[in-house]
PDB file of N, CA and C in Angstrom:
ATOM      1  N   UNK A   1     254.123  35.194 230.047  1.00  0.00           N
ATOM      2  CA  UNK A   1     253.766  34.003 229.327  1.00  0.00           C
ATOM      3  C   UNK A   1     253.049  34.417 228.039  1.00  0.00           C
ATOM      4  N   UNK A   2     253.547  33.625 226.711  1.00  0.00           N
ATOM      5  CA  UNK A   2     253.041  34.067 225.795  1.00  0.00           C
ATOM      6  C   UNK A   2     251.153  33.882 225.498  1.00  0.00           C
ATOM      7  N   UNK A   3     250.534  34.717 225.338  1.00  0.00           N
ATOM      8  CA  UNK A   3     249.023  34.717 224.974  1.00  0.00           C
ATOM      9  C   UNK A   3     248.606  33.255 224.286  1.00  0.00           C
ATOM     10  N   UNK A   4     248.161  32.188 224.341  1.00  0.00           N
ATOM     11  CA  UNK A   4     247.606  31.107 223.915  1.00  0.00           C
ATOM     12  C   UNK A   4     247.975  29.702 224.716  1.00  0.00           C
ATOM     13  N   UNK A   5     248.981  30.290 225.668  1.00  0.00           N
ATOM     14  CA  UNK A   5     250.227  29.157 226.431  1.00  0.00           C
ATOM     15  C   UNK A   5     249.181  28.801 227.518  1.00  0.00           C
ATOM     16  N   UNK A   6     249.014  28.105 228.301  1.00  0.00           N
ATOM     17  CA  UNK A   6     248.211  27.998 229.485  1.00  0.00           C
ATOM     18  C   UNK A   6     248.859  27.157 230.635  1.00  0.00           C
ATOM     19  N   UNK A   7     249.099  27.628 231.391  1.00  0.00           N
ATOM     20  CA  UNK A   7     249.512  26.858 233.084  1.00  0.00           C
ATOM     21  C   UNK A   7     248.666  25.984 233.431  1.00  0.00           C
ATOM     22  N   UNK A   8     248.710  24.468 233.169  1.00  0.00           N
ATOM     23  CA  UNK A   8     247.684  23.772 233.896  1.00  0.00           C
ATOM     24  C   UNK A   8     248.448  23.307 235.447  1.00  0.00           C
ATOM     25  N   UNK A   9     249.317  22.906 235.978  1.00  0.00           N
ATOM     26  CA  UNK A   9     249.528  22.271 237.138  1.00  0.00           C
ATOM     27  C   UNK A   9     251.073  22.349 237.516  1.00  0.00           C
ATOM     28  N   UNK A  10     251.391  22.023 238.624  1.00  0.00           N
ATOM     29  CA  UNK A  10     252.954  21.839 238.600  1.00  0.00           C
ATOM     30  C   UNK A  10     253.309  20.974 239.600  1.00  0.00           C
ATOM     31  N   UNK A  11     254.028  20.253 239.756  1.00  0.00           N
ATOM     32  CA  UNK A  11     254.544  19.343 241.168  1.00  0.00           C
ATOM     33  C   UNK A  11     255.743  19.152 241.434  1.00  0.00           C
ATOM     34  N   UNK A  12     256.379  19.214 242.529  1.00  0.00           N
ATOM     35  CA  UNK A  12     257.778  19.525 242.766  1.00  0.00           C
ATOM     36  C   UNK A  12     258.219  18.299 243.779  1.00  0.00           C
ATOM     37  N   UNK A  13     259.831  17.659 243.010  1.00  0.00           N
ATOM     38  CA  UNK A  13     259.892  16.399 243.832  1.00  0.00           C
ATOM     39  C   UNK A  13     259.952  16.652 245.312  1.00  0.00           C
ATOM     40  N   UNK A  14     260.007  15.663 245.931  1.00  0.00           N
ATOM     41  CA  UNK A  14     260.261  15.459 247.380  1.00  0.00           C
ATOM     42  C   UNK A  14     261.352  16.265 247.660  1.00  0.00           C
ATOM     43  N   UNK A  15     262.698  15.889 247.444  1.00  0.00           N
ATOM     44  CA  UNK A  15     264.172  16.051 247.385  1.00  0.00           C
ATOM     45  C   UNK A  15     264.301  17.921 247.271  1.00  0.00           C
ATOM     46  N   UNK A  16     263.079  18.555 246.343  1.00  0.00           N
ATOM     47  CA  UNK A  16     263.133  19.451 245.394  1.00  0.00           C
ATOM     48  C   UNK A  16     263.801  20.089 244.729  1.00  0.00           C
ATOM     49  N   UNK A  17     264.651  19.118 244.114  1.00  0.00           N
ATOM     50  CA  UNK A  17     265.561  19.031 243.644  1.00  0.00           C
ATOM     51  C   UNK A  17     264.584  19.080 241.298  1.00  0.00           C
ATOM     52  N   UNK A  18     263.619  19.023 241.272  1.00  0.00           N
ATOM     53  CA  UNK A  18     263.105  19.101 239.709  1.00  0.00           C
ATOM     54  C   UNK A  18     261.561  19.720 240.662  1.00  0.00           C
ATOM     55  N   UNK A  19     260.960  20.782 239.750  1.00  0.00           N
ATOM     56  CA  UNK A  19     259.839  21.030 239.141  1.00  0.00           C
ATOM     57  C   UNK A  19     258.717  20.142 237.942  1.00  0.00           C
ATOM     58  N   UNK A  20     258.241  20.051 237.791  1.00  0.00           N
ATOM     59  CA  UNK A  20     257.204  19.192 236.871  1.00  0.00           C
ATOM     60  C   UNK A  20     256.062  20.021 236.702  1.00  0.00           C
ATOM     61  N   UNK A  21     255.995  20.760 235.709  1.00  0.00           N
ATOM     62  CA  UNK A  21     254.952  21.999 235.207  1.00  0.00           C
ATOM     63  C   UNK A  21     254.180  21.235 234.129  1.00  0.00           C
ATOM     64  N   UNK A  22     252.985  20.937 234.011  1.00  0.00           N
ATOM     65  CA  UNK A  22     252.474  21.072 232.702  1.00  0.00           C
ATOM     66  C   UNK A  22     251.737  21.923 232.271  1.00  0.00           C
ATOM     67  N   UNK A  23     251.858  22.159 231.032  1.00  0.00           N
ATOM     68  CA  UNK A  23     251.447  23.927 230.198  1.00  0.00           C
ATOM     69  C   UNK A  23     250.202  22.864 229.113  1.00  0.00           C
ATOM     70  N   UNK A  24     249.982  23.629 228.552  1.00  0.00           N
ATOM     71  CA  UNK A  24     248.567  23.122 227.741  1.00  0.00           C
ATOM     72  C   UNK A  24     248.901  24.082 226.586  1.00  0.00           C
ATOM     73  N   UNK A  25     249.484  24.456 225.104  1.00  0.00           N
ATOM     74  CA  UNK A  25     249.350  24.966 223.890  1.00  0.00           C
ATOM     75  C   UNK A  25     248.851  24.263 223.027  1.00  0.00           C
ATOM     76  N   UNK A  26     248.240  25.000 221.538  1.00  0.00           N
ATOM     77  CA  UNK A  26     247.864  24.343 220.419  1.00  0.00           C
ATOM     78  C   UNK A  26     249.306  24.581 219.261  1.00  0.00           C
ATOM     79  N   UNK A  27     250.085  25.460 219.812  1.00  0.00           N
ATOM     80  CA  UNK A  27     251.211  26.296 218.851  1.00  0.00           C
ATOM     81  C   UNK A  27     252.547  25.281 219.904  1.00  0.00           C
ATOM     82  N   UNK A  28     253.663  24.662 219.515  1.00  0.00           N
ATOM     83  CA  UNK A  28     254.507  24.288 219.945  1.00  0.00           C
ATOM     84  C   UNK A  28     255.495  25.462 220.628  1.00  0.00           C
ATOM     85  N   UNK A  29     255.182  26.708 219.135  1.00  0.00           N
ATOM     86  CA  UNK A  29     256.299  27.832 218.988  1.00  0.00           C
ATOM     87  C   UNK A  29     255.920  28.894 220.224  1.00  0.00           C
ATOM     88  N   UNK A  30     254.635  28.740 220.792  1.00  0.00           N
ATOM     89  CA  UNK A  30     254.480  29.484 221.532  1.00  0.00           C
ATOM     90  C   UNK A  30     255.430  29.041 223.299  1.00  0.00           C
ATOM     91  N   UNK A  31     255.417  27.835 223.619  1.00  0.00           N
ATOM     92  CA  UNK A  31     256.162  26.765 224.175  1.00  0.00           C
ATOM     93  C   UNK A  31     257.430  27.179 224.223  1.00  0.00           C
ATOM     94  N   UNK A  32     258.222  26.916 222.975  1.00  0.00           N
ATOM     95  CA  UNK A  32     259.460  27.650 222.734  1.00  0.00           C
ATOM     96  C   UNK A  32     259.814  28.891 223.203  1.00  0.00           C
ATOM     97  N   UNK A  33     258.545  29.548 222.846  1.00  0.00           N
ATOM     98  CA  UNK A  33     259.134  30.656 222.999  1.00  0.00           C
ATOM     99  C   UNK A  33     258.946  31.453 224.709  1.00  0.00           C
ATOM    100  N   UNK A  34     258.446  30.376 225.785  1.00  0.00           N
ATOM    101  CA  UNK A  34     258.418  30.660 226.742  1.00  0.00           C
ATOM    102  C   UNK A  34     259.543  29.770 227.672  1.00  0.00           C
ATOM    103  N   UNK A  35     260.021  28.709 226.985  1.00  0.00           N
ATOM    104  CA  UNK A  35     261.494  28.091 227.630  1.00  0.00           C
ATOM    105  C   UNK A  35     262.165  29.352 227.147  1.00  0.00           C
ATOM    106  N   UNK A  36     262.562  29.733 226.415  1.00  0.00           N
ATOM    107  CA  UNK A  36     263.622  30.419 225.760  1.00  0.00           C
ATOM    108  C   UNK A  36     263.994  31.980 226.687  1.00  0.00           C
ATOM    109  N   UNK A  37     262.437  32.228 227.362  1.00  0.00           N
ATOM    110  CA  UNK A  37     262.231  33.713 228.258  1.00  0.00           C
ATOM    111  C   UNK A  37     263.252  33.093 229.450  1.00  0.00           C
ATOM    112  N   UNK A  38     262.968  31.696 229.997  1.00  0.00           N
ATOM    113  CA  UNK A  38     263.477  31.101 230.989  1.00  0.00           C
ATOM    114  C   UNK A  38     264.646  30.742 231.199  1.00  0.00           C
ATOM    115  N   UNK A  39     265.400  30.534 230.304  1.00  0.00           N
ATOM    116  CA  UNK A  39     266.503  29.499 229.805  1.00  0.00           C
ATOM    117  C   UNK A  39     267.940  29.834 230.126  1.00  0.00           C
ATOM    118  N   UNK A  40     267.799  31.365 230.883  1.00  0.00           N
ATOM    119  CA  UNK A  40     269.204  31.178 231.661  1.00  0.00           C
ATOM    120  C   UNK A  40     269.175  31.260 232.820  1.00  0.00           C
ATOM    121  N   UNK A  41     267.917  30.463 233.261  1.00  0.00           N
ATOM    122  CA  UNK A  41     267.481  30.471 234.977  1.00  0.00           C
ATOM    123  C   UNK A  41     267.321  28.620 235.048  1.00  0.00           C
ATOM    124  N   UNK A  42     266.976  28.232 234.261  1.00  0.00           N
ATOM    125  CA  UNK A  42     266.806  27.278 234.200  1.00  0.00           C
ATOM    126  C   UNK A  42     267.064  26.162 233.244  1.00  0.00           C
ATOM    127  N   UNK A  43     266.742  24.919 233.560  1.00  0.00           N
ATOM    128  CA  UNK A  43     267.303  23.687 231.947  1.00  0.00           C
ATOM    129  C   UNK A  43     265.903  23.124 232.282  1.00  0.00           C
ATOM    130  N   UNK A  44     265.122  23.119 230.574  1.00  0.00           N
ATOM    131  CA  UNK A  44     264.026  22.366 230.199  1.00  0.00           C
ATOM    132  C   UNK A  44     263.789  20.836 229.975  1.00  0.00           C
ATOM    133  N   UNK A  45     263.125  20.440 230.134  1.00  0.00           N
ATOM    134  CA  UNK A  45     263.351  18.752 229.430  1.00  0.00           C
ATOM    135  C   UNK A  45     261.988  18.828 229.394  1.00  0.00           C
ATOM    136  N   UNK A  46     261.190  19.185 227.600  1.00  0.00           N
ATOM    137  CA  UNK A  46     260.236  19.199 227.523  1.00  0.00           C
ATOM    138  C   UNK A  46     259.872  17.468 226.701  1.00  0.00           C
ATOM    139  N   UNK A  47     258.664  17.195 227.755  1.00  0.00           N
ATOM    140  CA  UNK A  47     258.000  15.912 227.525  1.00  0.00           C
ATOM    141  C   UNK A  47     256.355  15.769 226.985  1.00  0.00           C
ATOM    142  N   UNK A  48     256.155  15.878 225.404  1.00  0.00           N
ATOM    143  CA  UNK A  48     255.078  15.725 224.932  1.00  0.00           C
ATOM    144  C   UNK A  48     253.956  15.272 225.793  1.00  0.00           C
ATOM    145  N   UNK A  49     253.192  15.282 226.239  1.00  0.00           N
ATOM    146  CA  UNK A  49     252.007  14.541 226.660  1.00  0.00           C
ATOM    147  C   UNK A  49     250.585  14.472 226.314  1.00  0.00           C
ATOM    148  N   UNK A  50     249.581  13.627 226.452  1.00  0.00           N
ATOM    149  CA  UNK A  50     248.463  13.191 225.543  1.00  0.00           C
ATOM    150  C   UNK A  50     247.710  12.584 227.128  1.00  0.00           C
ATOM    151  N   UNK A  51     246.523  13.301 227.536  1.00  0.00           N
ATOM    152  CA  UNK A  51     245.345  12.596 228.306  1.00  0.00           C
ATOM    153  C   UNK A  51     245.012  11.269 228.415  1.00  0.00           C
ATOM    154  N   UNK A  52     245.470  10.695 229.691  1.00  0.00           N
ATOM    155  CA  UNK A  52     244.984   8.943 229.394  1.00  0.00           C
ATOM    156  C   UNK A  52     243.617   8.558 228.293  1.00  0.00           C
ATOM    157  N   UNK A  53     242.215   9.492 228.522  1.00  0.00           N
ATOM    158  CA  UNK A  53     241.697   8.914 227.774  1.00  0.00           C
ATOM    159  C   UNK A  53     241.498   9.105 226.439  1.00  0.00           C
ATOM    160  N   UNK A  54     242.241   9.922 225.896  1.00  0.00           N
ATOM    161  CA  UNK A  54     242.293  10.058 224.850  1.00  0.00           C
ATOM    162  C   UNK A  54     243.371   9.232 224.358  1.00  0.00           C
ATOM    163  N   UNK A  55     244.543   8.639 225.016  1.00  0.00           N
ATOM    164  CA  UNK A  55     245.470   7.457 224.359  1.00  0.00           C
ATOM    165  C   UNK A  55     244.738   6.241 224.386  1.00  0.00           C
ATOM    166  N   UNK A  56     243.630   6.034 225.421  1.00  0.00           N
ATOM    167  CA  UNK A  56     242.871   4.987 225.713  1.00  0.00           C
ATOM    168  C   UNK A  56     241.727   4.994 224.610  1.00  0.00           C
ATOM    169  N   UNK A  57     241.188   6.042 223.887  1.00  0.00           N
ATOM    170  CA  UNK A  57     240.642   5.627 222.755  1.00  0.00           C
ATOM    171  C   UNK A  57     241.583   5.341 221.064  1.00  0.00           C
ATOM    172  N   UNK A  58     242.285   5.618 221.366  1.00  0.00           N
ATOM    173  CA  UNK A  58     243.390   5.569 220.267  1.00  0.00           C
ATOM    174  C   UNK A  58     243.730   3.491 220.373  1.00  0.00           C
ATOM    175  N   UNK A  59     244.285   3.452 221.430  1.00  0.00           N
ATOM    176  CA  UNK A  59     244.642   1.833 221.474  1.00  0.00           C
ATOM    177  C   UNK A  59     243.134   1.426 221.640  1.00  0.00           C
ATOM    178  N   UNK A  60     242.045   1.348 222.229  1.00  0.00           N
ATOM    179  CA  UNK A  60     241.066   0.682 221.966  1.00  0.00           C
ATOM    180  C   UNK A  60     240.577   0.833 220.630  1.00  0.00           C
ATOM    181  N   UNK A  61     240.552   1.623 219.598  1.00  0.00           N
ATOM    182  CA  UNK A  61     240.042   1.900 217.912  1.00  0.00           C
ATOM    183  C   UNK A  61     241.245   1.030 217.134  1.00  0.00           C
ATOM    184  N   UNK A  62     242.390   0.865 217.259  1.00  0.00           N
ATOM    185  CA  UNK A  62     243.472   0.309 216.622  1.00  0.00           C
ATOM    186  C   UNK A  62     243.237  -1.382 217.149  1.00  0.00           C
ATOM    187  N   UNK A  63     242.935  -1.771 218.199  1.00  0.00           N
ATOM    188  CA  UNK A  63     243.202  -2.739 218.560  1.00  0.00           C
ATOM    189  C   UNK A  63     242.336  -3.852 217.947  1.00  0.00           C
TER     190      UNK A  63
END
């Protein structure tokens, strides 16, 4: 794993049939460049994500 990338959690369906990893970077490219180590073992479907409360201060300041 590239140096700055971080493993926070993972959960695997019932069926286990999908994985659900979330990683934690400040670099996207570092991301990339750890699907890319993976990528003929596996298919990615990377999904941005943002901390409830930090979306929860975003819509409460806008609102």
């Amino acid at each position: 794993m590239p140096e700055g990338l971080k493993f926070v959690d993972s959960w695997v369906a019932a069926d286990l049939s999908r994985c659900f990893q979330v990683m934690e970077c400040d670099d996207a490219a570092l991301l990339q460049q750890w699907v890319t180590q993976w990528s003929d073992l596996v298919e990615f479907e990377i999904v941005p994500i943002v901390r409830g409360a930090e979306t929860g201060q975003v819509v409460l300041k806008d609102a």
